[in-house]
Protein backbone atom coordinates (compact mmCIF):
# COMPACT_ATOMS: atom_id res chain seq x y z
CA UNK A 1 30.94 35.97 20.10
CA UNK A 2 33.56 33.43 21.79
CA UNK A 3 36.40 31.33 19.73
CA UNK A 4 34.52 29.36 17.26
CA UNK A 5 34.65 27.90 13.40
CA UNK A 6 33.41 29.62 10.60
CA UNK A 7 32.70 26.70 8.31
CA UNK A 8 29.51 27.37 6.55
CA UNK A 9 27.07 30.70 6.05
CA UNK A 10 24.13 28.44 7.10
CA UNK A 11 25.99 28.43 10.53
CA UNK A 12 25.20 31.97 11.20
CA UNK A 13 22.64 34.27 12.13
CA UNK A 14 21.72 37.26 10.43
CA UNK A 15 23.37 39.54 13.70
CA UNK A 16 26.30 37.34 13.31
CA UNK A 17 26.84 38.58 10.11
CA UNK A 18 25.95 42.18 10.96
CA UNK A 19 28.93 41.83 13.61
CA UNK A 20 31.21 40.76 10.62
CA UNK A 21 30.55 42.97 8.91
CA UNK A 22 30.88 45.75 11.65
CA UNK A 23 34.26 44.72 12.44
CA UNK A 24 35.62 44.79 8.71
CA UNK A 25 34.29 47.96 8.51
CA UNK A 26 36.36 48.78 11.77
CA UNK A 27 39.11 46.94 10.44
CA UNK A 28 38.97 49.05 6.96
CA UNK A 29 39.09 52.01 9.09
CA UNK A 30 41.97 51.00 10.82
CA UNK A 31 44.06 48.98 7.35
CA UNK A 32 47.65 50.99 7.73
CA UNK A 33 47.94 51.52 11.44
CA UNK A 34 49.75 48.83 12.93
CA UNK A 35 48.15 46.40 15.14
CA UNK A 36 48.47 43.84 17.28
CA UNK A 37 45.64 41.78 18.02
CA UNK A 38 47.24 38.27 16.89
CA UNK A 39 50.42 39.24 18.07
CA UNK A 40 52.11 35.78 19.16
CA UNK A 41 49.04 33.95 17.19
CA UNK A 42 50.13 31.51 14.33
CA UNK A 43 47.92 30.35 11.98
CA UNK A 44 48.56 28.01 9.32
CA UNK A 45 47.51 28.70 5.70
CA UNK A 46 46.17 25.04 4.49
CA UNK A 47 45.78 25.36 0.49
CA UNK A 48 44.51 22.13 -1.09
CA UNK A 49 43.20 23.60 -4.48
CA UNK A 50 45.04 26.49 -6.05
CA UNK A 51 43.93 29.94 -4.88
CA UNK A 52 45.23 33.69 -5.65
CA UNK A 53 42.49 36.26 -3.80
CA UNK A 54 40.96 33.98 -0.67
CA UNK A 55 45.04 33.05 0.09
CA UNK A 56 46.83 35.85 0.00
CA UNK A 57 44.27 37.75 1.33
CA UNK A 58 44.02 35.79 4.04
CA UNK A 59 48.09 36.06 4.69
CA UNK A 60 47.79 39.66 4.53
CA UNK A 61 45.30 40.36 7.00
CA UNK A 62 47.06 38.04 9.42
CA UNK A 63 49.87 39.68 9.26
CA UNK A 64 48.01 43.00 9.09
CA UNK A 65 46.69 41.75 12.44
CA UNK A 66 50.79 40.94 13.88
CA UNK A 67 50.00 37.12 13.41
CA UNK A 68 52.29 34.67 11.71
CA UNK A 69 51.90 32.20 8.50
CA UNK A 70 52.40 29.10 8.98
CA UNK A 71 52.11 27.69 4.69
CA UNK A 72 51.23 24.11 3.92
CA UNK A 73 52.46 22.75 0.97
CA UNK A 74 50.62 19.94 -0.21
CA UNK A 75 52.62 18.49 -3.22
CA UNK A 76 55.59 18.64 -0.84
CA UNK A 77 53.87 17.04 2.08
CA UNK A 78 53.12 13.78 3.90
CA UNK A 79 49.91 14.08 2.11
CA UNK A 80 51.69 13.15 -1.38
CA UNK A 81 52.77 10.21 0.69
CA UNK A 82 49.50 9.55 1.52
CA UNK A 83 48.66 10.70 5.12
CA UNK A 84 45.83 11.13 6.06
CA UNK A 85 43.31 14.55 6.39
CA UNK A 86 42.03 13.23 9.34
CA UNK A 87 45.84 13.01 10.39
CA UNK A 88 47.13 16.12 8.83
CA UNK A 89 44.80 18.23 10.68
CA UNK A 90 45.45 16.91 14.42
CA UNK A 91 49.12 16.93 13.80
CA UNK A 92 48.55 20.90 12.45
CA UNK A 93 46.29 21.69 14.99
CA UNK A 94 48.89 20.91 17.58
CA UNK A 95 51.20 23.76 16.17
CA UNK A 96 49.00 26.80 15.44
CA UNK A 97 46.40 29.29 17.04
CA UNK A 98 43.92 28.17 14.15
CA UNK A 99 43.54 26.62 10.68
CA UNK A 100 42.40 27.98 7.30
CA UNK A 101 41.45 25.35 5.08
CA UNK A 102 40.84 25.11 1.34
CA UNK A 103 39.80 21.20 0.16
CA UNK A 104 38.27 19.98 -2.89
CA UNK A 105 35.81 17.72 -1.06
CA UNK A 106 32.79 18.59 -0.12
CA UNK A 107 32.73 18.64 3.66
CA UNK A 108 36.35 18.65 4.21
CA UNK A 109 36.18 21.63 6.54
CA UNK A 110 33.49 20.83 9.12
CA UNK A 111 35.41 17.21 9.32
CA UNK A 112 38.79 19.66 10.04
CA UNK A 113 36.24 21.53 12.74
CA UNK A 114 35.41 17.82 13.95
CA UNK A 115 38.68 17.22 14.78
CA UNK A 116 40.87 20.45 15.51
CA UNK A 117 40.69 22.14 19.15
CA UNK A 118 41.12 25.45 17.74
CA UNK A 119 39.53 27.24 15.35
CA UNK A 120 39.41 26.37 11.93
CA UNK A 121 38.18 29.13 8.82
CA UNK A 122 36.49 27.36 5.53
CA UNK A 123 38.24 28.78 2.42
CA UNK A 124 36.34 26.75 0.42
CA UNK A 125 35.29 23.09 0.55
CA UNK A 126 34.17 21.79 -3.46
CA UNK A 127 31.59 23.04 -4.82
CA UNK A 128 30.24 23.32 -1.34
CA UNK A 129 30.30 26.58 0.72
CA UNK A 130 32.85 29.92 0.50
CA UNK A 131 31.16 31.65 3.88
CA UNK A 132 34.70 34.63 4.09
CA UNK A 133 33.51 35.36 0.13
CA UNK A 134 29.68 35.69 0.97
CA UNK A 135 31.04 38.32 3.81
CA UNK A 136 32.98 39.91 1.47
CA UNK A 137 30.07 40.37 -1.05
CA UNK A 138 27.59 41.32 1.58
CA UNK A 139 30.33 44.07 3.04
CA UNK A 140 30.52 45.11 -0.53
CA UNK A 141 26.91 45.85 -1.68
CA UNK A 142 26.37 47.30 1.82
CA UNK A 143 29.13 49.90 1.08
CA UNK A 144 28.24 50.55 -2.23
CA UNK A 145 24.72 51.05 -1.97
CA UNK A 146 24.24 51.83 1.76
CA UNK A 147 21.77 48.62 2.39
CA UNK A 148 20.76 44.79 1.15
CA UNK A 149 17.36 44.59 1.76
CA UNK A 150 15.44 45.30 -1.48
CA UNK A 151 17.94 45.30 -3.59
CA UNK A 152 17.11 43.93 -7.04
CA UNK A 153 20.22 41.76 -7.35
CA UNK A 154 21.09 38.93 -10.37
CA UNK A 155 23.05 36.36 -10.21
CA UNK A 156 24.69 35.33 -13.81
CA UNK A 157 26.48 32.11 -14.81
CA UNK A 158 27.26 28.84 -13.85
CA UNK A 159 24.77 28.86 -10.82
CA UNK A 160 24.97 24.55 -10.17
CA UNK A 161 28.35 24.41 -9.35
CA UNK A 162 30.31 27.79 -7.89
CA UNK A 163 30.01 27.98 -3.73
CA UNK A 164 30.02 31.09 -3.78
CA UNK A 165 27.00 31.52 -5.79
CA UNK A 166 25.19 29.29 -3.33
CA UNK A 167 26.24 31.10 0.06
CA UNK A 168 25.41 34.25 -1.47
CA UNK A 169 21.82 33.30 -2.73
CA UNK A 170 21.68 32.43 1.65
CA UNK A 171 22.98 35.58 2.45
CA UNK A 172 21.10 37.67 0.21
CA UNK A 173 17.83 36.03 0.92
CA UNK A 174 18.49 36.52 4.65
CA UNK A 175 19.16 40.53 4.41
CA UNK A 176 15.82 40.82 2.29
CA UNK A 177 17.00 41.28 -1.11
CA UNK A 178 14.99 40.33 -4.21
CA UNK A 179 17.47 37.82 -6.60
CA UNK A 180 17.19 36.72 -9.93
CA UNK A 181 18.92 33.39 -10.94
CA UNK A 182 19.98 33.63 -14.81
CA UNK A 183 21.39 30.60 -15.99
CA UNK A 184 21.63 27.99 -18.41
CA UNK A 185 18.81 25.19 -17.30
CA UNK A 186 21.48 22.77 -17.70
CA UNK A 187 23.81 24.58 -14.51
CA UNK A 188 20.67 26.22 -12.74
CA UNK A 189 20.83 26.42 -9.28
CA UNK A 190 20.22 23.44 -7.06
CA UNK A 191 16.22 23.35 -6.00
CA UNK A 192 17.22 22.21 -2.50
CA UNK A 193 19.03 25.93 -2.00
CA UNK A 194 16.35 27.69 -3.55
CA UNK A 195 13.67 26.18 -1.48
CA UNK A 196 15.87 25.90 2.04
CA UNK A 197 15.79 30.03 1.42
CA UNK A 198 12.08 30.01 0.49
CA UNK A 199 11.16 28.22 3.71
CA UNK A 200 13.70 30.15 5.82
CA UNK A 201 13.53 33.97 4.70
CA UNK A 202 10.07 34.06 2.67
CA UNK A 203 12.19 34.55 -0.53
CA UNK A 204 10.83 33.96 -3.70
CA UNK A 205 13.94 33.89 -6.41
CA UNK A 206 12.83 34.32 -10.14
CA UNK A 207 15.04 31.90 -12.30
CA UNK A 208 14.98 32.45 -16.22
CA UNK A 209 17.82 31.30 -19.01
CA UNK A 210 18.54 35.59 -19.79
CA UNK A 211 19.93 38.34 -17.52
CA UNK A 212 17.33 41.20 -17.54
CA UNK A 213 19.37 44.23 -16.12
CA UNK A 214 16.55 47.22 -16.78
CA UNK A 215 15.76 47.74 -12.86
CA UNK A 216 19.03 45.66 -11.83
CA UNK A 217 20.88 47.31 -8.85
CA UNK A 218 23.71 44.70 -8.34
CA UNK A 219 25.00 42.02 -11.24
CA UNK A 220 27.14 38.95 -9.86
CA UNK A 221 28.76 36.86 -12.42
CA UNK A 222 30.64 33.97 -12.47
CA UNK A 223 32.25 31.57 -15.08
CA UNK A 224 30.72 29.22 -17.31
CA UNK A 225 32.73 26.24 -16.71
CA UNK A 226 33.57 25.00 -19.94
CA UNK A 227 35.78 21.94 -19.22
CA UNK A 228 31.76 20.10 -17.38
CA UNK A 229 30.71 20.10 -20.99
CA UNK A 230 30.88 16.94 -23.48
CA UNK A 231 30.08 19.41 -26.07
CA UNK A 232 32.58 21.89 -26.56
CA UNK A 233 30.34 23.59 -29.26
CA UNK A 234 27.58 23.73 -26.50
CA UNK A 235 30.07 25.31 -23.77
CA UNK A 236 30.67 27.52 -26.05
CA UNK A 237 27.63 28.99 -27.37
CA UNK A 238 26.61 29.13 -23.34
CA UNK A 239 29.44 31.29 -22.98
CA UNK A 240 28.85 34.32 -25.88
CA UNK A 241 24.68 34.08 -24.33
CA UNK A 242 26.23 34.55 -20.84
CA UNK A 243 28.65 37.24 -21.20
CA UNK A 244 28.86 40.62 -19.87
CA UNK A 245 29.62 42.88 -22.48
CA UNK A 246 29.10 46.62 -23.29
CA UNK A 247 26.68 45.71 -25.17
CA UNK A 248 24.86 43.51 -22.78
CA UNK A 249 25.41 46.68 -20.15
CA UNK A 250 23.68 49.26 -22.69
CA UNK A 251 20.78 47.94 -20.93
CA UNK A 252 21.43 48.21 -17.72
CA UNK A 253 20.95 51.39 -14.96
CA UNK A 254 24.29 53.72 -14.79
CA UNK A 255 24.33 53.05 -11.23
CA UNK A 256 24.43 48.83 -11.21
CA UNK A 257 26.95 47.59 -9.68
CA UNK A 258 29.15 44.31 -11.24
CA UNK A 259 30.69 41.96 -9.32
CA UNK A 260 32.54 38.87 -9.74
CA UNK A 261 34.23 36.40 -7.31
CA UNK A 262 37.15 35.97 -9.84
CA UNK A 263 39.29 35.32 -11.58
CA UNK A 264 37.48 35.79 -14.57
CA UNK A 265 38.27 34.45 -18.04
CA UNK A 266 36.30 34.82 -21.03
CA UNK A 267 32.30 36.05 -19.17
CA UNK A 268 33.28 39.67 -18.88
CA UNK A 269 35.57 41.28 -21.46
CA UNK A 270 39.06 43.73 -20.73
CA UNK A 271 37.27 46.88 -21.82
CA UNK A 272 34.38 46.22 -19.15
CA UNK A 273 37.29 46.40 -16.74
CA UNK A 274 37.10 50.73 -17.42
CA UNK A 275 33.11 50.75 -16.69
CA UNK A 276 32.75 52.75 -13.76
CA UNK A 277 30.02 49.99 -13.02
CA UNK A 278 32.71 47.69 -12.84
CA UNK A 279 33.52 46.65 -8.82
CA UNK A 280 34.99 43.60 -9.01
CA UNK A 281 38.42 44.71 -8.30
CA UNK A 282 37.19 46.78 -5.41
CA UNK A 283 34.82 43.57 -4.11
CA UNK A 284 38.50 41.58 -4.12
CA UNK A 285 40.62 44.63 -2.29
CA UNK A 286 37.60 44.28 0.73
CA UNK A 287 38.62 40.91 1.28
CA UNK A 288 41.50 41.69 3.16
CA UNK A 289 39.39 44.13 5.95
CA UNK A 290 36.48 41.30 6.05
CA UNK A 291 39.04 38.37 6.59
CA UNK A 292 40.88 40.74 9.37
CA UNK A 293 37.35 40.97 11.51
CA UNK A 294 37.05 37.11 10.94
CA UNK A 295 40.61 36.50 11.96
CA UNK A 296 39.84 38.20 15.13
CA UNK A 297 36.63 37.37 16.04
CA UNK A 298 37.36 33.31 15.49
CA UNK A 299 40.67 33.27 17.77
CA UNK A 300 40.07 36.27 19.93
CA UNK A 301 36.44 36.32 20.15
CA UNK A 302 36.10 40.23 19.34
């Protein structure tokens, strides 16, 4: 695998992924030994929207790596004059080794890829794609339950508008697991996604308005995103039927896994935090191994 972009999951094959994934799992093997491999490498952190987990994550393995940050500050930028993206990125491009880029438009990233000579790593683009979190949740149901394929996996929330939800549907259907979609019909996932992986990977994803967790090996949850809601009282009532609970969990196998893309506010409660089915904090600690292998393998071609 040469220098290249990582911009969307629909960009890669399912041995592309495998290699990912093979290298974080190197690179997990490998966390406090020092290294080198982007020694002399700078690459420039490019935050548009706020982030915690896919930013500093992403600083830590470069530096994990020997590379250096170069931040981007947007509110303190030519782009609060005005400049353009198109401009921001060529002028950017000319300093580093390669670009991570968080935007809130839809797109944003493969127009940065467009433009930039070296490589440039999606961190997010809208409501778009989140390709370094699918990797991360692939890497992490692979090491928790030794394999993907035939997993019984759900996915719980606001389905219509989190990326992350819609790379990972991709991802899944590609490695062969069976997915349930359990959603409000009002924020269900988009039809176009659920029949691009129908045609693609033979999957056949069961969508229903409850989370049945009986023969459930891995639950992914995200937020119900109260502030898209006219009705407040509506939001709300989505939120209590779409929260993970101990009560909700009664129901569920010992050995399910739970995982969330986070942060999480209200879906899943503090005392879920102690449930030994609980991974979530675990999913975000593997970020910084999976976002290593992708550091390397985008500007050294590992």
């Amino acid at each position: 695998m040469g220098v290249r972009d990582l911009i969307s999951i629909r960009d890669l094959g399912k041995k592309d992924i495998e290699s990912f994934l093979s290298e974080a799992s190197r690179m997990e093997k490998l966390l406090t030994k020092p290294k080198h491999l982007l020694s002399g490498k700078i690459i420039a952190s490019m935050f548009f929207e706020a982030s915690t987990r896919t930013n500093m994550s992403f600083q830590t393995a470069a530096k994990r790596l020997g590379g250096k940050l170069l931040t981007f500050y947007p509110s303190i930028s030519s782009a609060a004059k005005g400049e353009s993206l198109a401009d921001t990125i060529r002028m950017m491009d000319g300093y580093v080794d390669a670009i991570v880029l968080r935007h809130p438009y839809e797109g944003a990233a493969r127009f940065a890829a467009d433009l930039a000579e070296h490589p440039v790593i999606n961190a997010g683009d809208g409501g778009n794609q989140h390709p370094t979190q699918t990797l991360i949740d692939l890497y992490t149901i692979k090491k928790l339950k030794g394999k993907i394929q035939g997993l019984k996996v759900t996915l719980m929330g606001d389905l219509k508008h989190a990326r992350a939800m819609r790379s990972l549907l991709y991802g899944l259907s590609m490695f062969g697991a069976e997915v349930a979609l359990a959603s409000p019909p009002s924020l269900a996932m988009d039809q176009d996604i659920i029949s691009e992986v129908k045609s693609k990977f033979g999957a056949e994803p069961v969508q229903s308005q409850k989370a049945e967790l009986k023969d459930c090996d891995v639950l992914y949850v995200c937020r119900i995103q109260k502030e898209r809601f006219p009705d407040q009282y509506e939001a709300e009532k989505m939120q209590r039927d779409f929260r993970v609970d101990l009560e909700l969990l009664s129901h569920a196998d010992e050995s399910m896994a739970i995982l969330h893309p986070l942060p999480k506010v209200d879906e899943i409660p503090p005392e879920v935090d102690s449930d030994p089915r609980a991974k979530y904090f675990e999913q975000a600690k593997n970020g910084v191994p999976v976002r290593m292998a992708v550091l390397n393998k985008c500007i050294n071609g590992r």
